[in-house]
PDB file of N, CA and C in Angstrom:
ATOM      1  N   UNK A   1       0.823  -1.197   0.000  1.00  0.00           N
ATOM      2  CA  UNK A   1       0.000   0.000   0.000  1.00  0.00           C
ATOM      3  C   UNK A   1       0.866   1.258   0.000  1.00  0.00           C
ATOM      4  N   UNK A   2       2.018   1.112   0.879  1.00  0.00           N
ATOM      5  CA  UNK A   2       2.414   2.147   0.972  1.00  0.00           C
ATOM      6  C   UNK A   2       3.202   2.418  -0.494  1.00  0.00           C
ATOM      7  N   UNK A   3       3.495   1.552  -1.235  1.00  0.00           N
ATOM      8  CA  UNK A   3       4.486   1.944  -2.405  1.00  0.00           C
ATOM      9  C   UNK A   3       3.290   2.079  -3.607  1.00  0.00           C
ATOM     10  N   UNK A   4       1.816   2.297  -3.647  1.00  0.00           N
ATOM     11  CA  UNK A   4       1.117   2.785  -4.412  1.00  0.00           C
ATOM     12  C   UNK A   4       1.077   4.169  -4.145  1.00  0.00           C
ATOM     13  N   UNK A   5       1.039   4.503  -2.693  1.00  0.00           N
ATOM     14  CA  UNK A   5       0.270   5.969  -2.366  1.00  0.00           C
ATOM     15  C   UNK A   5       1.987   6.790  -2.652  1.00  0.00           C
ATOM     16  N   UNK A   6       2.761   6.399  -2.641  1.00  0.00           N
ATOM     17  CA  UNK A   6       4.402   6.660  -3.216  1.00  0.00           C
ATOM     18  C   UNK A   6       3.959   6.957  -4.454  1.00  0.00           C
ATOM     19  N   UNK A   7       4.109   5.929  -5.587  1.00  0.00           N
ATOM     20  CA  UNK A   7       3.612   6.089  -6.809  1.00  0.00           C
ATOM     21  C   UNK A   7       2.663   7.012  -7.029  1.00  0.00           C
ATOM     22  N   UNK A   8       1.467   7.493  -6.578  1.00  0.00           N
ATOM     23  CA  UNK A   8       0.668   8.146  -6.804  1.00  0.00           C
ATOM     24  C   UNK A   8       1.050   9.445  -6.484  1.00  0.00           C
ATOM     25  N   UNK A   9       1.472   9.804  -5.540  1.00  0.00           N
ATOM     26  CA  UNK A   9       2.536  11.229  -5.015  1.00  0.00           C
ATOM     27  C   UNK A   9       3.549  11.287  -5.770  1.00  0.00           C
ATOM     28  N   UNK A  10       4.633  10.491  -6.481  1.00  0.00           N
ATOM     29  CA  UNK A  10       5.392  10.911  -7.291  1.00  0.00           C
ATOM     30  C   UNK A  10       4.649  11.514  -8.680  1.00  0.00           C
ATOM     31  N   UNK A  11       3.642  10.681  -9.125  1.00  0.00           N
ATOM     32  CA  UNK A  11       2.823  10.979 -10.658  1.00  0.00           C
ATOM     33  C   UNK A  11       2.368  12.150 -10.211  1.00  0.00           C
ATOM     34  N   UNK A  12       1.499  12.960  -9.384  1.00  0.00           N
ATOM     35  CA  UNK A  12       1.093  14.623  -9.030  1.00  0.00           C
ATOM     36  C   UNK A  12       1.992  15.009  -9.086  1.00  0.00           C
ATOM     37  N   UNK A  13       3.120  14.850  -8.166  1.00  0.00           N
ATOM     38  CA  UNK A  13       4.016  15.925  -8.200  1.00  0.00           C
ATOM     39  C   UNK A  13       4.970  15.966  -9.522  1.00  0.00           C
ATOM     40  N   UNK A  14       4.963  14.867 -10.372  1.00  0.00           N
ATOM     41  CA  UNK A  14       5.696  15.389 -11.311  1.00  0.00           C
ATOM     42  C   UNK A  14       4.891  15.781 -12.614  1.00  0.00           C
ATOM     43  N   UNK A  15       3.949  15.936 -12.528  1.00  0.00           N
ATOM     44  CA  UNK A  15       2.069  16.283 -13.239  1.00  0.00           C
ATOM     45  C   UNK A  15       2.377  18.073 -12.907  1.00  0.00           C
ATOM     46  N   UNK A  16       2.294  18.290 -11.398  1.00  0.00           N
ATOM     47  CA  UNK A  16       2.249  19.588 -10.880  1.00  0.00           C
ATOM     48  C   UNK A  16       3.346  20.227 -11.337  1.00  0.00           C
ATOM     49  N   UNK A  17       4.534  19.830 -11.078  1.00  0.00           N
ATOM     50  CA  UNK A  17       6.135  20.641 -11.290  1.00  0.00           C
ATOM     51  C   UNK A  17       6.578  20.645 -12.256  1.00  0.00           C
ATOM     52  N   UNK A  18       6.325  19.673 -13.297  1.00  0.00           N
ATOM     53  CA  UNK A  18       6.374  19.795 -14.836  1.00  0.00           C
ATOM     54  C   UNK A  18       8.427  19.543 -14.618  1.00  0.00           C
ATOM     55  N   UNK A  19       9.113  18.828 -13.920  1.00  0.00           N
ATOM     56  CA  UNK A  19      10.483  19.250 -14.098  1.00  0.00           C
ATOM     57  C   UNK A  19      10.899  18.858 -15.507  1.00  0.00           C
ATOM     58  N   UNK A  20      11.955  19.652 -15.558  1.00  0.00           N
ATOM     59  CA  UNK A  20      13.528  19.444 -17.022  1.00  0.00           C
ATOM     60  C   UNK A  20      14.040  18.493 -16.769  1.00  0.00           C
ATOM     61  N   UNK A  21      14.635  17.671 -17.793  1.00  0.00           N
ATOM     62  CA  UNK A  21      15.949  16.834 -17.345  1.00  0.00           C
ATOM     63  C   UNK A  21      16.790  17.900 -18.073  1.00  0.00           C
ATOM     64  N   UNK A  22      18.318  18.521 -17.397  1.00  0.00           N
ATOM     65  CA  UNK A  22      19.219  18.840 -17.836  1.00  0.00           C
ATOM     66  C   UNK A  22      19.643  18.368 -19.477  1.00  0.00           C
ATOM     67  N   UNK A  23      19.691  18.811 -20.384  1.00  0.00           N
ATOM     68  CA  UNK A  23      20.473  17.739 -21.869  1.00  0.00           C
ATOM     69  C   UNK A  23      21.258  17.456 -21.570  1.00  0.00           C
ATOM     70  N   UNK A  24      22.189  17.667 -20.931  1.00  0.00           N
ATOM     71  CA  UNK A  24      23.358  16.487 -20.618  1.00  0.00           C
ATOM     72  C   UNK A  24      23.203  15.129 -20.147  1.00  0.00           C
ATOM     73  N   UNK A  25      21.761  14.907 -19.223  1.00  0.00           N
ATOM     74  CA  UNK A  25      21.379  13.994 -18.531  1.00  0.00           C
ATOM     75  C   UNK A  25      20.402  13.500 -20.056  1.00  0.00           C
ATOM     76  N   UNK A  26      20.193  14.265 -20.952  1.00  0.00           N
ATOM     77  CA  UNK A  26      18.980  13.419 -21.985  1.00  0.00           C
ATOM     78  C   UNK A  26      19.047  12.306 -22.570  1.00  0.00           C
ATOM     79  N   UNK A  27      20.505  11.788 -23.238  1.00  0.00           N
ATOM     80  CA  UNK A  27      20.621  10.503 -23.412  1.00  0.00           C
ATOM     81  C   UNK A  27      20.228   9.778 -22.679  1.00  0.00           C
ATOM     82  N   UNK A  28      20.263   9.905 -21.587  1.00  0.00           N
ATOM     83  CA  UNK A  28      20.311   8.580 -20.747  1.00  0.00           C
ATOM     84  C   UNK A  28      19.167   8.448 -20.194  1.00  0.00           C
ATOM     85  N   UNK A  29      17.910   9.570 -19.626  1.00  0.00           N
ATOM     86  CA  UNK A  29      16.798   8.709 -19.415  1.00  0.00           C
ATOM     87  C   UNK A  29      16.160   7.735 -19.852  1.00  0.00           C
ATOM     88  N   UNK A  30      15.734   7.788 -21.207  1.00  0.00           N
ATOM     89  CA  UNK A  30      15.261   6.423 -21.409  1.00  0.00           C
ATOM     90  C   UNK A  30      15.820   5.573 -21.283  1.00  0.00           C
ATOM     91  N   UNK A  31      17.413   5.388 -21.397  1.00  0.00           N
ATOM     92  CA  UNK A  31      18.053   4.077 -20.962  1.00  0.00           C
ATOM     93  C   UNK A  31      18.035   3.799 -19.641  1.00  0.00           C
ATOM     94  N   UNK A  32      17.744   5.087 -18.782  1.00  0.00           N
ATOM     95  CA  UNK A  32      17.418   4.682 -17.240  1.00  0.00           C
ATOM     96  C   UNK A  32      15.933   3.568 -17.270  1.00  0.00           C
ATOM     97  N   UNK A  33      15.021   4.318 -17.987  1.00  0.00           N
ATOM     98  CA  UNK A  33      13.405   3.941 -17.999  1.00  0.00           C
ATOM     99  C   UNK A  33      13.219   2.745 -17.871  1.00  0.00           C
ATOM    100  N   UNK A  34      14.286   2.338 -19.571  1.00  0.00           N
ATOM    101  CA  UNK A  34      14.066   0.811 -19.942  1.00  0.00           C
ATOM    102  C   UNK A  34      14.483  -0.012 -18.757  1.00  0.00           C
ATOM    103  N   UNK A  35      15.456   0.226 -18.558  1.00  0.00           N
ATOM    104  CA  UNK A  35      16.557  -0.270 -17.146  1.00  0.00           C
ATOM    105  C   UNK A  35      15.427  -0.928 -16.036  1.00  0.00           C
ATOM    106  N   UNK A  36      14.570   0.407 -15.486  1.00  0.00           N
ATOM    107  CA  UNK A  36      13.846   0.370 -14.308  1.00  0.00           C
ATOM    108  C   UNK A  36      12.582  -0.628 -14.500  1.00  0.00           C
ATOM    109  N   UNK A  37      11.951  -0.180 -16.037  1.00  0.00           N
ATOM    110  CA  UNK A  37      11.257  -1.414 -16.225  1.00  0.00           C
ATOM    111  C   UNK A  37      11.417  -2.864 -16.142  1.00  0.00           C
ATOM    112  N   UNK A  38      13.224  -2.912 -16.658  1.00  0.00           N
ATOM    113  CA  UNK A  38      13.406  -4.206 -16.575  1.00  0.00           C
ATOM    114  C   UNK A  38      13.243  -4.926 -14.792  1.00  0.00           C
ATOM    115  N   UNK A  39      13.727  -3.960 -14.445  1.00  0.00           N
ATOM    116  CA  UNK A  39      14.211  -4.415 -12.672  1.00  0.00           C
ATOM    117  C   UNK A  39      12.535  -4.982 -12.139  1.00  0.00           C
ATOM    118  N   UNK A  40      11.979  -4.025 -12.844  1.00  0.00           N
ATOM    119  CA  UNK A  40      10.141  -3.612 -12.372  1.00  0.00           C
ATOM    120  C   UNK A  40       9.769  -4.950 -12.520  1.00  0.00           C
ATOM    121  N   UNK A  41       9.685  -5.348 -14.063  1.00  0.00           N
ATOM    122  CA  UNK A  41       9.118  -6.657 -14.504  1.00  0.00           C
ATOM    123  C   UNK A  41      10.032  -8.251 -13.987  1.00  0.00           C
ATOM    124  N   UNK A  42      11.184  -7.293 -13.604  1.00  0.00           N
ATOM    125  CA  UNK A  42      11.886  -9.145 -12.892  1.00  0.00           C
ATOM    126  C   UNK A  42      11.310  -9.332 -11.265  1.00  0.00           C
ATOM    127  N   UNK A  43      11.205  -8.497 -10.896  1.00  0.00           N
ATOM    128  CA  UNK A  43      10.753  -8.656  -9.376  1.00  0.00           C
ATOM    129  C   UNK A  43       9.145  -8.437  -9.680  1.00  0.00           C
ATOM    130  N   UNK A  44       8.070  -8.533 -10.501  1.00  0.00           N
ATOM    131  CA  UNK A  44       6.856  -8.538 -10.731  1.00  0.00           C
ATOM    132  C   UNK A  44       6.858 -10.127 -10.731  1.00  0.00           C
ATOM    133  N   UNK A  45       7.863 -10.590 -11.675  1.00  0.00           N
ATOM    134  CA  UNK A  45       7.858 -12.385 -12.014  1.00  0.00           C
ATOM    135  C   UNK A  45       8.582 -13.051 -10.632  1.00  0.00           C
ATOM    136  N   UNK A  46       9.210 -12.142  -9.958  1.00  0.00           N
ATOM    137  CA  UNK A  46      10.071 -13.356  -8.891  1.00  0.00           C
ATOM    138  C   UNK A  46       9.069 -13.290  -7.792  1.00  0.00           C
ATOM    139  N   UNK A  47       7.564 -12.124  -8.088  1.00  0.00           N
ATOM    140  CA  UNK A  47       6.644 -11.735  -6.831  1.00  0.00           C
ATOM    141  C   UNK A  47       5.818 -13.055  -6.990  1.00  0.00           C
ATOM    142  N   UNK A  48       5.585 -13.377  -8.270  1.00  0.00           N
ATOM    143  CA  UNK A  48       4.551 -14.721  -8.718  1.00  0.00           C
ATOM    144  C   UNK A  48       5.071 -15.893  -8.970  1.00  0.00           C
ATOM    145  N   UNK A  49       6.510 -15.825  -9.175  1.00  0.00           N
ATOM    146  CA  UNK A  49       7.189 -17.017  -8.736  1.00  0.00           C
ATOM    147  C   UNK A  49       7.592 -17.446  -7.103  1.00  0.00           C
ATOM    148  N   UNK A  50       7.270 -16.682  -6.163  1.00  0.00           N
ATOM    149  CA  UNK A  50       7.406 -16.869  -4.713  1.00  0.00           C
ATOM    150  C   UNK A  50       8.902 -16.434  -4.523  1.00  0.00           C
ATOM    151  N   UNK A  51       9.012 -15.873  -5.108  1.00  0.00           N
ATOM    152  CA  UNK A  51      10.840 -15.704  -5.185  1.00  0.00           C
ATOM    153  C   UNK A  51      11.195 -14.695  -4.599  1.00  0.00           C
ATOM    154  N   UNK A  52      10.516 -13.573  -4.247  1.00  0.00           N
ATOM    155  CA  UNK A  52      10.528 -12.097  -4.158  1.00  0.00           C
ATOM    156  C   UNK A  52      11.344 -11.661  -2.741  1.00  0.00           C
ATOM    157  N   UNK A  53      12.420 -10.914  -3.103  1.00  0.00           N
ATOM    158  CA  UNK A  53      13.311 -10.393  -2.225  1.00  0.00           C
ATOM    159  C   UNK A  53      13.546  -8.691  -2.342  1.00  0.00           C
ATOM    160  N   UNK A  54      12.676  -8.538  -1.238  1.00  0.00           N
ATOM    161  CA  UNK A  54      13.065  -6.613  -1.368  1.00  0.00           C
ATOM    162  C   UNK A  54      14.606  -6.034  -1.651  1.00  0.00           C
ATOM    163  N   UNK A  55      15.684  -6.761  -1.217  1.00  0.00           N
ATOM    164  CA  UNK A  55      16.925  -6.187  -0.835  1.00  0.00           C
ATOM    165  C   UNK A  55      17.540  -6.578  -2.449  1.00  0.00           C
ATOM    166  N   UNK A  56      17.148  -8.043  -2.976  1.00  0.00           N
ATOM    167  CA  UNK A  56      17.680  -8.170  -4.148  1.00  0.00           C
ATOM    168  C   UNK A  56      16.795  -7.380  -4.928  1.00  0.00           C
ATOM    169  N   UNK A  57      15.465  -6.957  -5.520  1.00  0.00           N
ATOM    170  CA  UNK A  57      15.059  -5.780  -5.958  1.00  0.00           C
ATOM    171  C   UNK A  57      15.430  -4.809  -5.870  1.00  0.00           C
ATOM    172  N   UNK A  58      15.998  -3.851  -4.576  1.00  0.00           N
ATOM    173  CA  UNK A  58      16.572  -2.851  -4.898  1.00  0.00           C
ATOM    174  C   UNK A  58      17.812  -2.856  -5.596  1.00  0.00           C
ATOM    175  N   UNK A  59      18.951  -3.674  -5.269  1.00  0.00           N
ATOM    176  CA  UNK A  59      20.208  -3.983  -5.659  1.00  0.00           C
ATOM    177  C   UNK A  59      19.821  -4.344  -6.967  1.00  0.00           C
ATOM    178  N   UNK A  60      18.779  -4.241  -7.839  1.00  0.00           N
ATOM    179  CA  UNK A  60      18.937  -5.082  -9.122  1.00  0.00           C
ATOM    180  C   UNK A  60      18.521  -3.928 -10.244  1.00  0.00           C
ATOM    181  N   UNK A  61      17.210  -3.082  -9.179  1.00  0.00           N
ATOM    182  CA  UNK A  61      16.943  -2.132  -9.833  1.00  0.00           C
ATOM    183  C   UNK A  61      17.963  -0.528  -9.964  1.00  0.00           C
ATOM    184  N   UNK A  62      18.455  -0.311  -9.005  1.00  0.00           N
ATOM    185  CA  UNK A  62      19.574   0.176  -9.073  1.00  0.00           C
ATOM    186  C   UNK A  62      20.968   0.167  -9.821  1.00  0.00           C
ATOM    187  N   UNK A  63      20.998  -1.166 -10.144  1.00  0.00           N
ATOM    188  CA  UNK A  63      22.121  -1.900 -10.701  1.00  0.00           C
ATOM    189  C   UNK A  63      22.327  -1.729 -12.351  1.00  0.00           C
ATOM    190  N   UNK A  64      20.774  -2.180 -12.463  1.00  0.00           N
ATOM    191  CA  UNK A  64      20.498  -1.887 -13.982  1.00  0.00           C
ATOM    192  C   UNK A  64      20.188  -0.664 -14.910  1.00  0.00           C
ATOM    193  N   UNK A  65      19.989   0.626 -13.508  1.00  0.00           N
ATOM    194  CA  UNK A  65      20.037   1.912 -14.059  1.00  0.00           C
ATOM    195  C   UNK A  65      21.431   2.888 -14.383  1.00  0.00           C
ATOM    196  N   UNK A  66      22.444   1.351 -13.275  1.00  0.00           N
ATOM    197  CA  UNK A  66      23.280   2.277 -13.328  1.00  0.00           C
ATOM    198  C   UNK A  66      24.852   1.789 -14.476  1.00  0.00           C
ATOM    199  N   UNK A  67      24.624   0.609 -14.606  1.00  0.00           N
ATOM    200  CA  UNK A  67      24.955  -0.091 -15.632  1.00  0.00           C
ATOM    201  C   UNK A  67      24.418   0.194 -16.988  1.00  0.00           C
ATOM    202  N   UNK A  68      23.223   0.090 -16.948  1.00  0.00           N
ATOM    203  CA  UNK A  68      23.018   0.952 -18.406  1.00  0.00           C
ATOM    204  C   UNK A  68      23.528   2.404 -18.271  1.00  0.00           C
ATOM    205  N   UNK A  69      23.530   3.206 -17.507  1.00  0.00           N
ATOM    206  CA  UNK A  69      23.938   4.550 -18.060  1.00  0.00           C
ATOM    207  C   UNK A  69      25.165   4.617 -17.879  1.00  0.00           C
ATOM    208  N   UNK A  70      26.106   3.312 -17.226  1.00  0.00           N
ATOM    209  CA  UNK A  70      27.545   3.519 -17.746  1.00  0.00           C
ATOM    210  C   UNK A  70      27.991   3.490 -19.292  1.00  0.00           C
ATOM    211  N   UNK A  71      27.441   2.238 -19.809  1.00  0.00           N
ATOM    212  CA  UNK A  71      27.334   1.656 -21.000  1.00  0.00           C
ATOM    213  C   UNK A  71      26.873   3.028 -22.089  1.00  0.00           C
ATOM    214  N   UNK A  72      26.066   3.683 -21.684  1.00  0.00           N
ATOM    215  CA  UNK A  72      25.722   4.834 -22.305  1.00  0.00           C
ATOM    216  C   UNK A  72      26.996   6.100 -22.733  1.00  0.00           C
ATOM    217  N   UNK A  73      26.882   6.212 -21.169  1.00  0.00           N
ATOM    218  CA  UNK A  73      28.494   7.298 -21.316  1.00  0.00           C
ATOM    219  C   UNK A  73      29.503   6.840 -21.702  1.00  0.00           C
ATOM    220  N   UNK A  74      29.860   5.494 -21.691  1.00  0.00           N
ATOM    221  CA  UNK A  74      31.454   4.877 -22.514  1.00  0.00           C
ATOM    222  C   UNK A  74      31.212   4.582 -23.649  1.00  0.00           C
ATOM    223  N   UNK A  75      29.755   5.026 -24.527  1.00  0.00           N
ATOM    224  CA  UNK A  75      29.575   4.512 -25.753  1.00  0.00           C
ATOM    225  C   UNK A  75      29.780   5.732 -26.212  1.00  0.00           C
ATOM    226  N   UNK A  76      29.121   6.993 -25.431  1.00  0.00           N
ATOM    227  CA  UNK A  76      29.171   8.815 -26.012  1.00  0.00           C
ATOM    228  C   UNK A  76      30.610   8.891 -25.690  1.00  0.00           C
ATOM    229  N   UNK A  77      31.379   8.208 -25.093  1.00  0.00           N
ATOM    230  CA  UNK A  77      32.946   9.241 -24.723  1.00  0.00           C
ATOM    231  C   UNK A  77      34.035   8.389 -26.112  1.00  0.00           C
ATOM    232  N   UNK A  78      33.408   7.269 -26.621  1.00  0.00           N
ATOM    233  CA  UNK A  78      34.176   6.794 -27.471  1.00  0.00           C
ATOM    234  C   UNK A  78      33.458   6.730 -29.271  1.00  0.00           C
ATOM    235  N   UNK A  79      32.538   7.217 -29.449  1.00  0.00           N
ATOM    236  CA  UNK A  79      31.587   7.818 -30.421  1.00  0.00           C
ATOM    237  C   UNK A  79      30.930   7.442 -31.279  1.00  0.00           C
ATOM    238  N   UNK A  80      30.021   5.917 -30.610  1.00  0.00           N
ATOM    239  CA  UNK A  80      29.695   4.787 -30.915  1.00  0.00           C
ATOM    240  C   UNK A  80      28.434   4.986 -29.524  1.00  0.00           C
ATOM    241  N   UNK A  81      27.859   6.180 -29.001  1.00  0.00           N
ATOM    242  CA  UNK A  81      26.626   6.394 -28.085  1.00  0.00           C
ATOM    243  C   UNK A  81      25.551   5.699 -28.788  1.00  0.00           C
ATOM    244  N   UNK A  82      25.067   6.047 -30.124  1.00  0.00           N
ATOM    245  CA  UNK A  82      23.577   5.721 -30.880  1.00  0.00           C
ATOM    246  C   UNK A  82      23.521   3.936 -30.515  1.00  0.00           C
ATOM    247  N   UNK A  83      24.865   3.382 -31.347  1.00  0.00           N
ATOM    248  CA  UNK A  83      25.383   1.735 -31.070  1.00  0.00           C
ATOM    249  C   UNK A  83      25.061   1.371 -30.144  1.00  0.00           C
ATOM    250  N   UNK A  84      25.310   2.061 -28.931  1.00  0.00           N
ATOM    251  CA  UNK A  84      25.419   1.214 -27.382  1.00  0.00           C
ATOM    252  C   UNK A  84      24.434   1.326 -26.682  1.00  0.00           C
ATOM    253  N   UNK A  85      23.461   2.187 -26.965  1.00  0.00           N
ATOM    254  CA  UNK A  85      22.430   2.792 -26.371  1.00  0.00           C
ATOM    255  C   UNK A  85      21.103   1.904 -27.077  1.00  0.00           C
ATOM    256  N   UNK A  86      21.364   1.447 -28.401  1.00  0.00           N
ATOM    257  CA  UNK A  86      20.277   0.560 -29.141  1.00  0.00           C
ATOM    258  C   UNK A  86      20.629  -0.836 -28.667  1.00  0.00           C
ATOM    259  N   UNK A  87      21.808  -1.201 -28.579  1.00  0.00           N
ATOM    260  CA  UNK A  87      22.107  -2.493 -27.689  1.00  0.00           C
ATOM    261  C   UNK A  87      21.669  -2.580 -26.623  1.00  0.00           C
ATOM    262  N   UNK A  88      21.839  -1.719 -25.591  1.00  0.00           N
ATOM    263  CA  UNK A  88      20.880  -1.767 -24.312  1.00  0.00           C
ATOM    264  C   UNK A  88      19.826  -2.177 -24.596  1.00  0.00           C
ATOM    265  N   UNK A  89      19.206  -0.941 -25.155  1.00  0.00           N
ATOM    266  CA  UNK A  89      17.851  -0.952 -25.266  1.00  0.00           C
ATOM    267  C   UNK A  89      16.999  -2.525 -25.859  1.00  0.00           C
ATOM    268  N   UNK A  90      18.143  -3.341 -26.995  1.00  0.00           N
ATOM    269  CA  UNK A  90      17.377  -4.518 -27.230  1.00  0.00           C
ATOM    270  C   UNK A  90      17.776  -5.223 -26.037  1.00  0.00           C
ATOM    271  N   UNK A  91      18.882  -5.330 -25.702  1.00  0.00           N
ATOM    272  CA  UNK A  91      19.166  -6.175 -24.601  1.00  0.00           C
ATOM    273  C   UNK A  91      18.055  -6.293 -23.537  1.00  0.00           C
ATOM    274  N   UNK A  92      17.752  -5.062 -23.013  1.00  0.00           N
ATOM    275  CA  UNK A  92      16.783  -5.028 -21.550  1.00  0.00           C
ATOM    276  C   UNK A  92      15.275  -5.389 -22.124  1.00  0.00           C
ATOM    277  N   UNK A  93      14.915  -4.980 -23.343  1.00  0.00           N
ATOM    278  CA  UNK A  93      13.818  -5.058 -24.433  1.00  0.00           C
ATOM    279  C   UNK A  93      13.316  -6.737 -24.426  1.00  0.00           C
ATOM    280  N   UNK A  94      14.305  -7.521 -24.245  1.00  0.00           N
ATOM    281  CA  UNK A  94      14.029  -9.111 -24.175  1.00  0.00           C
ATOM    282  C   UNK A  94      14.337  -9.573 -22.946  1.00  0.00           C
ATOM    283  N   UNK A  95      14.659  -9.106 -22.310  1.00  0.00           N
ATOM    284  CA  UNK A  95      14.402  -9.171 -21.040  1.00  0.00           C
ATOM    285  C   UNK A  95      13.112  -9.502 -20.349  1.00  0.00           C
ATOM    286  N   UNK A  96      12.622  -7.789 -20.921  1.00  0.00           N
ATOM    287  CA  UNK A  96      11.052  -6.993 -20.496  1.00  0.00           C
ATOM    288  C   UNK A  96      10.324  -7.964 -20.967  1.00  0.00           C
ATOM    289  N   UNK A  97      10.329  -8.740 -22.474  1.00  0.00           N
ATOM    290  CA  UNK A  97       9.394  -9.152 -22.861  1.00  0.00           C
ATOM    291  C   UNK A  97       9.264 -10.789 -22.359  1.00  0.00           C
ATOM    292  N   UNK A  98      10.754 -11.142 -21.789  1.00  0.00           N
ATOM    293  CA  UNK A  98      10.784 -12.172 -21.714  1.00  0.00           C
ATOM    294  C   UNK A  98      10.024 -12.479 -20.138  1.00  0.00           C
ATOM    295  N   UNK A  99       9.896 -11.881 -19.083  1.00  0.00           N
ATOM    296  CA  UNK A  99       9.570 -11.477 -18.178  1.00  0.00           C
ATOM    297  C   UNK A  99       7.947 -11.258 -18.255  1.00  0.00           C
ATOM    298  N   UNK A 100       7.348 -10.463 -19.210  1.00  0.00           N
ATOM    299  CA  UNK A 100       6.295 -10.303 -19.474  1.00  0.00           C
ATOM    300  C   UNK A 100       5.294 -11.476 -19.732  1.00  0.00           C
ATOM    301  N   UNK A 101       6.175 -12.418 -20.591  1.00  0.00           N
ATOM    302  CA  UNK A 101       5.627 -13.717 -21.001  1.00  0.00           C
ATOM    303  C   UNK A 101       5.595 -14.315 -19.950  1.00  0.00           C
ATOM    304  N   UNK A 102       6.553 -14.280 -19.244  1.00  0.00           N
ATOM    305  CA  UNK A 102       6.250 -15.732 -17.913  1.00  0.00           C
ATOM    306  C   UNK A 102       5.170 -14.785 -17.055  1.00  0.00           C
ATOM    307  N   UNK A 103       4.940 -13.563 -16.797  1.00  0.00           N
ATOM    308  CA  UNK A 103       4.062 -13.285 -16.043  1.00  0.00           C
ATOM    309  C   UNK A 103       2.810 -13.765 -16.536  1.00  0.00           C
ATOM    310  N   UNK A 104       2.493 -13.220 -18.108  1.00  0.00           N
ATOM    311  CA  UNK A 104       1.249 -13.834 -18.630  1.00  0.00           C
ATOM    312  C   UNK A 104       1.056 -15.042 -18.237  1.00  0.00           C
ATOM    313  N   UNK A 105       2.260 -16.080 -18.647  1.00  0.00           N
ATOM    314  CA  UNK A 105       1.344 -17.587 -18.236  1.00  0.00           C
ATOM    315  C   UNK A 105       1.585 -18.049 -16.777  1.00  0.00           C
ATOM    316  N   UNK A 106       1.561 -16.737 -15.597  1.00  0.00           N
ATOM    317  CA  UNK A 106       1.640 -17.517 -14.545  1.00  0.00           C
ATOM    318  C   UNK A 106       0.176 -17.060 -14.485  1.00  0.00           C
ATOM    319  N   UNK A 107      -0.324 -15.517 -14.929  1.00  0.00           N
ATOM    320  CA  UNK A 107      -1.324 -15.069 -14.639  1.00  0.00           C
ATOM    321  C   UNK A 107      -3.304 -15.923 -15.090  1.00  0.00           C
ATOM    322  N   UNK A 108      -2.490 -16.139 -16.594  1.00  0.00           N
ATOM    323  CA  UNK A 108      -3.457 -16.641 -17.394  1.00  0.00           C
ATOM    324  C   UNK A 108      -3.388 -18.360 -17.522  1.00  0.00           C
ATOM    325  N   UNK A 109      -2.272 -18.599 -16.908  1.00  0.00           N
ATOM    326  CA  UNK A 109      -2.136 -19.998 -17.482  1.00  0.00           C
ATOM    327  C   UNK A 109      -1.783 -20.469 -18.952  1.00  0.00           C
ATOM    328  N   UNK A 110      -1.991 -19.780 -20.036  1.00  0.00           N
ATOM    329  CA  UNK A 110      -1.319 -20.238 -21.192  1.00  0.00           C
ATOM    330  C   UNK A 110      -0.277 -19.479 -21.466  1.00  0.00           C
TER     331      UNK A 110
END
């Protein structure tokens, strides 16, 4: 409960405040996004697989935001960013989906 009424206070307030990301920081949000989704949808499947560990969720979701946006900046500092940043992005992309699927058939059964 408490990490909905979180969620719901972060979505107003960032509804209300309208913030910038800096452009220096612009590459890399969405590779944060994808990142967080991925972390989102592995601990969604380890919640319905009985698997679910708060401490390894944070450490994973953290991990993967911050690993992708290394991967990001050593792809922009060597000038091959677009390359490394679409690799992520499929990388965590089959992840998400792969994750997605086992949720469906834990949810639905097929």
């Amino acid at each position: 409960m408490i990490a909905v009424v979180g969620l719901v206070i972060g979505v107003v307030a960032g509804l209300v405040l309208q913030p910038t990301v800096p452009v220096a920081l612009q590459p890399y949000l969405p590779i944060a996004v994808v990142a967080a989704l991925d972390a989102l949808f592995g601990g969604l499947r380890a919640r319905l697989d009985g698997l679910f560990d708060d401490k390894v969720f944070v450490v994973s979701f953290l991990s993967n935001v911050l690993v992708a946006a290394f991967i990001v900046f050593l792809g922009d500092q060597l000038g091959v960013g677009a390359q490394l940043s679409t690799a992520v992005v499929v990388v965590l992309g089959i992840r998400i989906f792969s994750n997605a699927a086992a949720i469906r058939r834990h949810l639905f059964k097929a």
